[in-house]
C-alpha atoms as a PDB file:
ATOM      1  CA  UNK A   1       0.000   0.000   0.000  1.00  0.00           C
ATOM      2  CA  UNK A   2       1.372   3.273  -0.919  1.00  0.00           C
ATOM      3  CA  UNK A   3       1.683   5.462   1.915  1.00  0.00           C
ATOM      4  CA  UNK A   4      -1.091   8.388   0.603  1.00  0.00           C
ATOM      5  CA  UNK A   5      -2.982   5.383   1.002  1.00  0.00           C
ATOM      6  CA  UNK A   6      -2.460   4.512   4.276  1.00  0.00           C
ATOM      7  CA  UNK A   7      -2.634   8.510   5.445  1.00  0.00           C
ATOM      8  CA  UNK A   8      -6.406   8.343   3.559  1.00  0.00           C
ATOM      9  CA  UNK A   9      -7.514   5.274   5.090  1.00  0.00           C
ATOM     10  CA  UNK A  10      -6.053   6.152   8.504  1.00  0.00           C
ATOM     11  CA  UNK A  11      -7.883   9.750   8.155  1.00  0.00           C
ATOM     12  CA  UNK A  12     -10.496   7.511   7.297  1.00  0.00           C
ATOM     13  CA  UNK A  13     -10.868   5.999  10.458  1.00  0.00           C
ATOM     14  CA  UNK A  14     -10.135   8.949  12.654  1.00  0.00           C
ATOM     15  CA  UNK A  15     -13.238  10.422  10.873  1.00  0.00           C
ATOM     16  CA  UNK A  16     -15.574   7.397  11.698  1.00  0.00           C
ATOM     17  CA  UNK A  17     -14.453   7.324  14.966  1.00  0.00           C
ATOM     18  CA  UNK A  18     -14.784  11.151  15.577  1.00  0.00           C
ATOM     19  CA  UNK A  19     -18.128  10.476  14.511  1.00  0.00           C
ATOM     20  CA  UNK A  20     -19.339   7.786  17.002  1.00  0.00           C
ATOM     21  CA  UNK A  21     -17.972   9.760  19.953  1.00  0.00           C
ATOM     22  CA  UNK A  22     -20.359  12.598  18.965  1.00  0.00           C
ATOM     23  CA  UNK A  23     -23.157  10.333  19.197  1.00  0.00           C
ATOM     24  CA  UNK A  24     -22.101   9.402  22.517  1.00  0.00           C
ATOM     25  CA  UNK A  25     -23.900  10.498  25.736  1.00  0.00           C
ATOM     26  CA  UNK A  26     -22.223  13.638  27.139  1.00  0.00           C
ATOM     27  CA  UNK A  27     -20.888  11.261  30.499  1.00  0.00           C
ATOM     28  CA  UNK A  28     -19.265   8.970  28.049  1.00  0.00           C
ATOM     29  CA  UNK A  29     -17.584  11.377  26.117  1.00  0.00           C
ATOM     30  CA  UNK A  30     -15.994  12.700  28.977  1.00  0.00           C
ATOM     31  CA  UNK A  31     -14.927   9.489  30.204  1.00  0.00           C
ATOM     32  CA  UNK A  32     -13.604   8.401  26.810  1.00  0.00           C
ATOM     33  CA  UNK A  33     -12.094  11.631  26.632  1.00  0.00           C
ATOM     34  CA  UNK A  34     -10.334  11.406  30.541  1.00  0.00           C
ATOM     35  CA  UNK A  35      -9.124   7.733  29.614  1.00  0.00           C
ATOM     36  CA  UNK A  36      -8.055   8.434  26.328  1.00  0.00           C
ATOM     37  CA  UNK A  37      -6.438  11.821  25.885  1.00  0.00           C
ATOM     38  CA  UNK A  38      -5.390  12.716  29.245  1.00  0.00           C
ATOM     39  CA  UNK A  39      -4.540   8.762  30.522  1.00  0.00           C
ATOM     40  CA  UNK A  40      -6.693   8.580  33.532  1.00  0.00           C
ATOM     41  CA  UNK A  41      -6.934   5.427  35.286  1.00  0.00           C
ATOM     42  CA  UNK A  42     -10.569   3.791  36.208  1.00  0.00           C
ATOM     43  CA  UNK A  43     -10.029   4.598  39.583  1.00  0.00           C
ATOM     44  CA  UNK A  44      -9.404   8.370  38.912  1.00  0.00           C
ATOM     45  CA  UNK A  45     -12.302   8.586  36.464  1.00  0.00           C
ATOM     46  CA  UNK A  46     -14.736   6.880  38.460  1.00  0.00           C
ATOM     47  CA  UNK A  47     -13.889   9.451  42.141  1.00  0.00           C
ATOM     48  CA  UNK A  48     -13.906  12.478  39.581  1.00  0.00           C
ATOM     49  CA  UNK A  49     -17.434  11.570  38.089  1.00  0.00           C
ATOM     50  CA  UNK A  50     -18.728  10.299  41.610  1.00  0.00           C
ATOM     51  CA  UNK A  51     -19.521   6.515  39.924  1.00  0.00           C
ATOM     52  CA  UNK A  52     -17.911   2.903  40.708  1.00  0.00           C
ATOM     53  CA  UNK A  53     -14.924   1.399  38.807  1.00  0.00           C
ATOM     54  CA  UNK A  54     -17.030  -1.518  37.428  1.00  0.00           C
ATOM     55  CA  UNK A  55     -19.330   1.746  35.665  1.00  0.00           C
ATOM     56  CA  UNK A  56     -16.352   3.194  34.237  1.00  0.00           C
ATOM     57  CA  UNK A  57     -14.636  -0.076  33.229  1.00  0.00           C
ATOM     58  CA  UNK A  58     -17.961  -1.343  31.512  1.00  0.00           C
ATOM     59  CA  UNK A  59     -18.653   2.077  29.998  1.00  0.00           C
ATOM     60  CA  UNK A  60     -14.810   2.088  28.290  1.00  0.00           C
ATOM     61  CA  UNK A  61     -15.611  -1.519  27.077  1.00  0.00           C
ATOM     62  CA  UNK A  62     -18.948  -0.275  25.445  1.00  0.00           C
ATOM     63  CA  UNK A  63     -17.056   2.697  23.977  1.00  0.00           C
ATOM     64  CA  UNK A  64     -14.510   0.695  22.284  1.00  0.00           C
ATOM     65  CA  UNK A  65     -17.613  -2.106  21.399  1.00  0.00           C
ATOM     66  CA  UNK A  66     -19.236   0.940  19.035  1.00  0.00           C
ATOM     67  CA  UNK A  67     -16.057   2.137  17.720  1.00  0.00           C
ATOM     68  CA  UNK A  68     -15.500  -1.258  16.534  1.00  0.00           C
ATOM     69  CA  UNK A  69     -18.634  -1.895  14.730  1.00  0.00           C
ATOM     70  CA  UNK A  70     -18.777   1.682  13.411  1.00  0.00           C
ATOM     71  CA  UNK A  71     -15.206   0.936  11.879  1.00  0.00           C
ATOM     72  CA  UNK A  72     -16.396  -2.994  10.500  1.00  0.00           C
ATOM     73  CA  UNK A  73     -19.420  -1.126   8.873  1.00  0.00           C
ATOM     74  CA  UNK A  74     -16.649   1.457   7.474  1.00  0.00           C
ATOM     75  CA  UNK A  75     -15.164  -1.378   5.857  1.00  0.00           C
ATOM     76  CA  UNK A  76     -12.271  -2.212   8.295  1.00  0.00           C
ATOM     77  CA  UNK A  77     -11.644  -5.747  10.059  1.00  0.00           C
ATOM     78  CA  UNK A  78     -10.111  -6.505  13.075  1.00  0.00           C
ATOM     79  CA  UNK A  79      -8.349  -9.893  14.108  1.00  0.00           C
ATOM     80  CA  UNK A  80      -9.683 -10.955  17.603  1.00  0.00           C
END
């Protein structure tokens, strides 16, 4: 693959994944945005948003679970 086409197709994804975080519910977008971009662990998220570890845990997992399929139906596979 020539590597224009990898910068598209990785622009690609950033786009379909900007797009399912919009679509998120505000608390999840802050928690995606805490774990993600400023490396927060569970147990800092979950005594700054005043919910358990198990919440923010599950909530990350669902995150990622709708990135995925937003990605598959954007054409891209992932090996489990």
């Amino acid at each position: 693959m020539k590597k224009i086409d990898m910068l598209l197709e990785q622009r690609e994804k950033i786009n379909i994944i900007e797009n399912t975080i919009k679509k998120l519910k505000k608390e999840d977008i802050e928690i995606f945005n805490l774990y993600y971009y400023l490396g927060k662990k569970n147990k800092e998220i979950s005594k700054m948003l005043n919910i358990s570890e198990f919440a923010v845990k599950q909530k990350i997992y669902r995150i990622r679970k709708k990135i995925k399929k937003d990605l598959e139906k954007g054409g891209y596979s992932f090996d489990e």
